[in-house]
N, C-alpha and C. Protein backbone atom coordinates (compact mmCIF):
# COMPACT_ATOMS: atom_id res chain seq x y z
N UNK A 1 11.26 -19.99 36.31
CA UNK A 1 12.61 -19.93 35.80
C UNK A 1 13.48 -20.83 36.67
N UNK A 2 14.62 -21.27 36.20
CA UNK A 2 14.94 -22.28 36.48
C UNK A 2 15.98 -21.68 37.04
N UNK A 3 16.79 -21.26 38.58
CA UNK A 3 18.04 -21.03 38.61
C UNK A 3 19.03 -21.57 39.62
N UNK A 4 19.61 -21.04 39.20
CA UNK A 4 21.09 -22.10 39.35
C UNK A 4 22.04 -21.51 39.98
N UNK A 5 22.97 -21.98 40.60
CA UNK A 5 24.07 -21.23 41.43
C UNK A 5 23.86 -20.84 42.67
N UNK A 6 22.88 -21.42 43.32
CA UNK A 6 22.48 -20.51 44.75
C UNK A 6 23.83 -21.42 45.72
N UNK A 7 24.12 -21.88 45.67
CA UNK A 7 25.26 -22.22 46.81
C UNK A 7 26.42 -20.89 46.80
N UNK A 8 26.17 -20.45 45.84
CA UNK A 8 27.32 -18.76 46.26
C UNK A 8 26.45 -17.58 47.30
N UNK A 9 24.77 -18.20 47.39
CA UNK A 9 24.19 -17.01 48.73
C UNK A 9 25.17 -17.88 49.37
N UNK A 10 25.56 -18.63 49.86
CA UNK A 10 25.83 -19.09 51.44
C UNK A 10 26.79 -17.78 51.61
N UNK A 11 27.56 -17.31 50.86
CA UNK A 11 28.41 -16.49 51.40
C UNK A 11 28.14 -15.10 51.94
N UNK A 12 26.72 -15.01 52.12
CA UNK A 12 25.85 -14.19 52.86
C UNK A 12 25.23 -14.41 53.54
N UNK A 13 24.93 -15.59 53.63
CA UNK A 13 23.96 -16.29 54.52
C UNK A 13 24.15 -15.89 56.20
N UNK A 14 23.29 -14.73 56.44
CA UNK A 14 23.60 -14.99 58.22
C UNK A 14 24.38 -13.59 58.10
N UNK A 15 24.77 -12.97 57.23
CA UNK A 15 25.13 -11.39 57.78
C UNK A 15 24.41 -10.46 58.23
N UNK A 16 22.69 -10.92 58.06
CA UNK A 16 21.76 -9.98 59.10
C UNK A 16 20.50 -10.23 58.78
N UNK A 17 19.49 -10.19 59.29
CA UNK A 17 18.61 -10.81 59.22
C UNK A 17 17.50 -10.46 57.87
N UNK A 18 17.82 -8.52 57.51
CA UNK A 18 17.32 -8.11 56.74
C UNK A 18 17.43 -8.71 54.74
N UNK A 19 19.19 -8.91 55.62
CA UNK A 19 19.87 -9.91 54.31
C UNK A 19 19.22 -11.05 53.58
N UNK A 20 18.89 -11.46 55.13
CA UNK A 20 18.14 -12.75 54.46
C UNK A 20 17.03 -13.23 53.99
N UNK A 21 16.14 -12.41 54.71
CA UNK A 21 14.40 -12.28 54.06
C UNK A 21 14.63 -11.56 52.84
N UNK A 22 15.78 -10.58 52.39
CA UNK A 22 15.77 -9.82 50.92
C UNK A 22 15.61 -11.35 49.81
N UNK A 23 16.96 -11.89 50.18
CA UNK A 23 17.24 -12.96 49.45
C UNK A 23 16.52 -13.89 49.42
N UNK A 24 15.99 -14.17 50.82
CA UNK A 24 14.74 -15.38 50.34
C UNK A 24 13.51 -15.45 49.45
N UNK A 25 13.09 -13.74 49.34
CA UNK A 25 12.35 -13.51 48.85
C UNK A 25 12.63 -13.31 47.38
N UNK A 26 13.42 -13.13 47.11
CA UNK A 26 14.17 -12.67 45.47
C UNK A 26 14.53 -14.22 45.24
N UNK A 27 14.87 -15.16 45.57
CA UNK A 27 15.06 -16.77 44.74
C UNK A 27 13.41 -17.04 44.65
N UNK A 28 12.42 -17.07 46.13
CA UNK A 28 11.58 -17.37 45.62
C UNK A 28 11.04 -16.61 44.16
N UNK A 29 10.57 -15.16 43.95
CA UNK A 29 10.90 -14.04 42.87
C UNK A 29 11.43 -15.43 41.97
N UNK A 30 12.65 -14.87 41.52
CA UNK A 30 13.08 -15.44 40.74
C UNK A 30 12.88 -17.16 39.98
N UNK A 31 12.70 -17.59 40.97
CA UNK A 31 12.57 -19.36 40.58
C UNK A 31 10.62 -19.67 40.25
N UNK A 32 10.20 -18.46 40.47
CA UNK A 32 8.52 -18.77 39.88
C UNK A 32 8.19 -17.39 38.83
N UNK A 33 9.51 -17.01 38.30
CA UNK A 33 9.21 -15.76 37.05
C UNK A 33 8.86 -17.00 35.70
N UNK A 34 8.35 -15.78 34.88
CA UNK A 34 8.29 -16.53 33.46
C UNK A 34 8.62 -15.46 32.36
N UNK A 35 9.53 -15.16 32.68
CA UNK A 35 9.85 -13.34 31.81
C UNK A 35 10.71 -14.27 30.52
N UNK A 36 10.11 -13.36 29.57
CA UNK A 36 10.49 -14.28 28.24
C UNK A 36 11.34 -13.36 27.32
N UNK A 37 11.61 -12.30 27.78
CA UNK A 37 12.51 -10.45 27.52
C UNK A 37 13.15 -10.03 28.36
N UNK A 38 14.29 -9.24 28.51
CA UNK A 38 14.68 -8.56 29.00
C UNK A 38 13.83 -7.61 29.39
N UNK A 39 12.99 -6.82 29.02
CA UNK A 39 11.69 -6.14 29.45
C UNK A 39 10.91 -6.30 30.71
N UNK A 40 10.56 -7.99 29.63
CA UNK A 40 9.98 -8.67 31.46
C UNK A 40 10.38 -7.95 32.45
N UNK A 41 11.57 -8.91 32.83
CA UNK A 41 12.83 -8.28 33.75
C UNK A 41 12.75 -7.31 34.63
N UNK A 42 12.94 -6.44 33.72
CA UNK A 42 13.27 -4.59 33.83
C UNK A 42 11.88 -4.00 34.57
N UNK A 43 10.45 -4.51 34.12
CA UNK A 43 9.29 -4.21 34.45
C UNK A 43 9.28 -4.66 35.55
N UNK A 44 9.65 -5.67 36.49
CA UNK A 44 9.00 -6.35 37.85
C UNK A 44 10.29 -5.59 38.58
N UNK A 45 11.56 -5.60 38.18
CA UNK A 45 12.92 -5.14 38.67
C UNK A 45 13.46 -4.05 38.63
N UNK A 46 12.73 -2.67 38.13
CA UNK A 46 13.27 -1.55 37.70
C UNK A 46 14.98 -1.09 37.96
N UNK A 47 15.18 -1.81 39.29
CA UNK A 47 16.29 -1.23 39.91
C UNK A 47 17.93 -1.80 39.13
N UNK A 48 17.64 -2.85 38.31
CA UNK A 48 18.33 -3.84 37.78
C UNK A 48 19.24 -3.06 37.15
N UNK A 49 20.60 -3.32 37.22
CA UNK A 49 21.64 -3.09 36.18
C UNK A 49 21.90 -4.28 35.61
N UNK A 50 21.64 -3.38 33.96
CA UNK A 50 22.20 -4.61 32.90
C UNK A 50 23.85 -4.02 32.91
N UNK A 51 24.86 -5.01 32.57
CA UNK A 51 26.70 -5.01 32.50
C UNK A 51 26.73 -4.99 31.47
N UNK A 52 27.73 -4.82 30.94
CA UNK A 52 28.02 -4.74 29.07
C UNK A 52 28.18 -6.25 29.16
N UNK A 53 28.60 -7.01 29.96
CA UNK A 53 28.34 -8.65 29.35
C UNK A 53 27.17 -9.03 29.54
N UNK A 54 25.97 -7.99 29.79
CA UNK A 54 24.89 -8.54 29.44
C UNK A 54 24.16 -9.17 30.40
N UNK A 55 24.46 -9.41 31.93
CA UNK A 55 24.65 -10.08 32.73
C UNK A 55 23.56 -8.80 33.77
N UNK A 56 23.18 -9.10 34.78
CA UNK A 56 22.06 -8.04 35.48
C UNK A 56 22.02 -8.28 37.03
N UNK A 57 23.19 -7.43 37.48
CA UNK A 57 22.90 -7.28 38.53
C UNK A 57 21.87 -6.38 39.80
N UNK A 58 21.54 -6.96 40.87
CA UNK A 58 20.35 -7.15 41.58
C UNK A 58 21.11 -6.40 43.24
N UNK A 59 21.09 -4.92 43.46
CA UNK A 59 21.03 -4.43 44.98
C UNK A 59 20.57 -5.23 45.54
N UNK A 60 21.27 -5.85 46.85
CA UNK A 60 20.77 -6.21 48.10
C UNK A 60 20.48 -4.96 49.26
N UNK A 61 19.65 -4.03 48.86
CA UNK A 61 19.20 -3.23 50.09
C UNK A 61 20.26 -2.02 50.03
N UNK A 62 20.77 -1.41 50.89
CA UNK A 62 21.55 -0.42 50.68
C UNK A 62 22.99 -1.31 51.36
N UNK A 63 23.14 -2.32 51.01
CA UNK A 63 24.29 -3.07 51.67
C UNK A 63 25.39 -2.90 50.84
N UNK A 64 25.97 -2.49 49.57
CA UNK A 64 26.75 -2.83 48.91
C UNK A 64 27.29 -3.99 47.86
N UNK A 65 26.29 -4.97 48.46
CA UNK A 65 26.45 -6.34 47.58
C UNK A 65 25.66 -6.59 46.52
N UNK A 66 25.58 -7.19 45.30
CA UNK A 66 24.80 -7.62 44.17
C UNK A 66 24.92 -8.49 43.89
N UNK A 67 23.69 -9.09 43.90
CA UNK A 67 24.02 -10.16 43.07
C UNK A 67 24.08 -10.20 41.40
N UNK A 68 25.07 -11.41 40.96
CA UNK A 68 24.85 -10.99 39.22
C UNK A 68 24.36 -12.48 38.62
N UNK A 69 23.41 -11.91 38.14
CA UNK A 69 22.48 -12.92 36.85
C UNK A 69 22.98 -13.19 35.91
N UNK A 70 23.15 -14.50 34.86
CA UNK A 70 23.24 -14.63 33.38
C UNK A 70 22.05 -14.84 33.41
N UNK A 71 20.87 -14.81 32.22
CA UNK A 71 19.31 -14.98 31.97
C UNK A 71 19.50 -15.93 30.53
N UNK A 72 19.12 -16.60 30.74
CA UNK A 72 19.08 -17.13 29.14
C UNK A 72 17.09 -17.28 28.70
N UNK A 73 17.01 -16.47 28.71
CA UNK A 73 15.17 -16.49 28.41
C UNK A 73 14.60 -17.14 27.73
N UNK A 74 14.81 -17.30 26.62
CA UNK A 74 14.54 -18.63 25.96
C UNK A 74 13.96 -19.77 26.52
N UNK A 75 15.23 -20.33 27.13
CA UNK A 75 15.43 -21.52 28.10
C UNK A 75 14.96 -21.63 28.81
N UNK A 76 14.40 -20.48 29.86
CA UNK A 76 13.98 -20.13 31.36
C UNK A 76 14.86 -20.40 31.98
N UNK A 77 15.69 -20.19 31.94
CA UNK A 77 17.81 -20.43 32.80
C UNK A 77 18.29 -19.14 33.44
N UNK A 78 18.57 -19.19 34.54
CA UNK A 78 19.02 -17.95 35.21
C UNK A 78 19.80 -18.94 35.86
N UNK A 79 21.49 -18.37 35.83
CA UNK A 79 22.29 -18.50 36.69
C UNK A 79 23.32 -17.03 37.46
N UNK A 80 23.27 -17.54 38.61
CA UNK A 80 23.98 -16.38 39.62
C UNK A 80 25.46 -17.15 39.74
N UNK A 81 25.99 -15.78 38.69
CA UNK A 81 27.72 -15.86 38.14
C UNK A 81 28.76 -15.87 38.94
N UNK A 82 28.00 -14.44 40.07
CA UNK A 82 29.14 -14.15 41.18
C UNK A 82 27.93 -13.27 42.45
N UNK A 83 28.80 -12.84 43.40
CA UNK A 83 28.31 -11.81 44.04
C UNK A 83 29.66 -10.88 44.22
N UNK A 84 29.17 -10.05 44.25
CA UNK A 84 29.98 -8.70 44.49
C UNK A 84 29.48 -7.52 45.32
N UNK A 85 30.58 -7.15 45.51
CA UNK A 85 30.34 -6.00 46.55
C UNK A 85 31.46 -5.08 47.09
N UNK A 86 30.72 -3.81 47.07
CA UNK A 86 31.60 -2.59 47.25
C UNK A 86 32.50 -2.40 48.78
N UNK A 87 33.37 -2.05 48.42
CA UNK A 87 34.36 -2.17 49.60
C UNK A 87 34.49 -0.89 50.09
């Protein structure tokens, strides 16, 4: 899968070390999936919240932050929209 947007990790980049092996490991994850469903998805990711825009955000650990996915499956297109996180 093809994704896109990773210049918004930088804004995590380096908040702890656990942070960062999560994330390194979830682009790699992500950039060698071939999920062709939302199913896919849901099966390798259980933890995943789908948003009413459809959009699927991804716990970073018990940190508060998520990241959020658009998936276009079809395509093999995943872009990361935003990150967010609980205050």
């Amino acid at each position: 899968m093809k994704l896109l947007g990773l210049p918004k990790l930088a804004l995590i980049k380096g908040e702890s070390d656990l942070i960062d092996k999560w994330v390194s490991s979830w682009v790699s994850e992500m950039m060698h999936a071939n999920w062709k469903t939302p199913a896919n998805l849901i099966d390798h990711f259980p933890a995943v919240i789908i948003t009413e825009d459809e959009s699927y955000l991804f716990s970073i650990l018990e940190t508060g932050i998520a990241i959020k996915l658009q998936i276009a499956f079809a395509q093999g297109i995943a872009i990361i929209t935003e990150l967010t996180k609980k205050s």
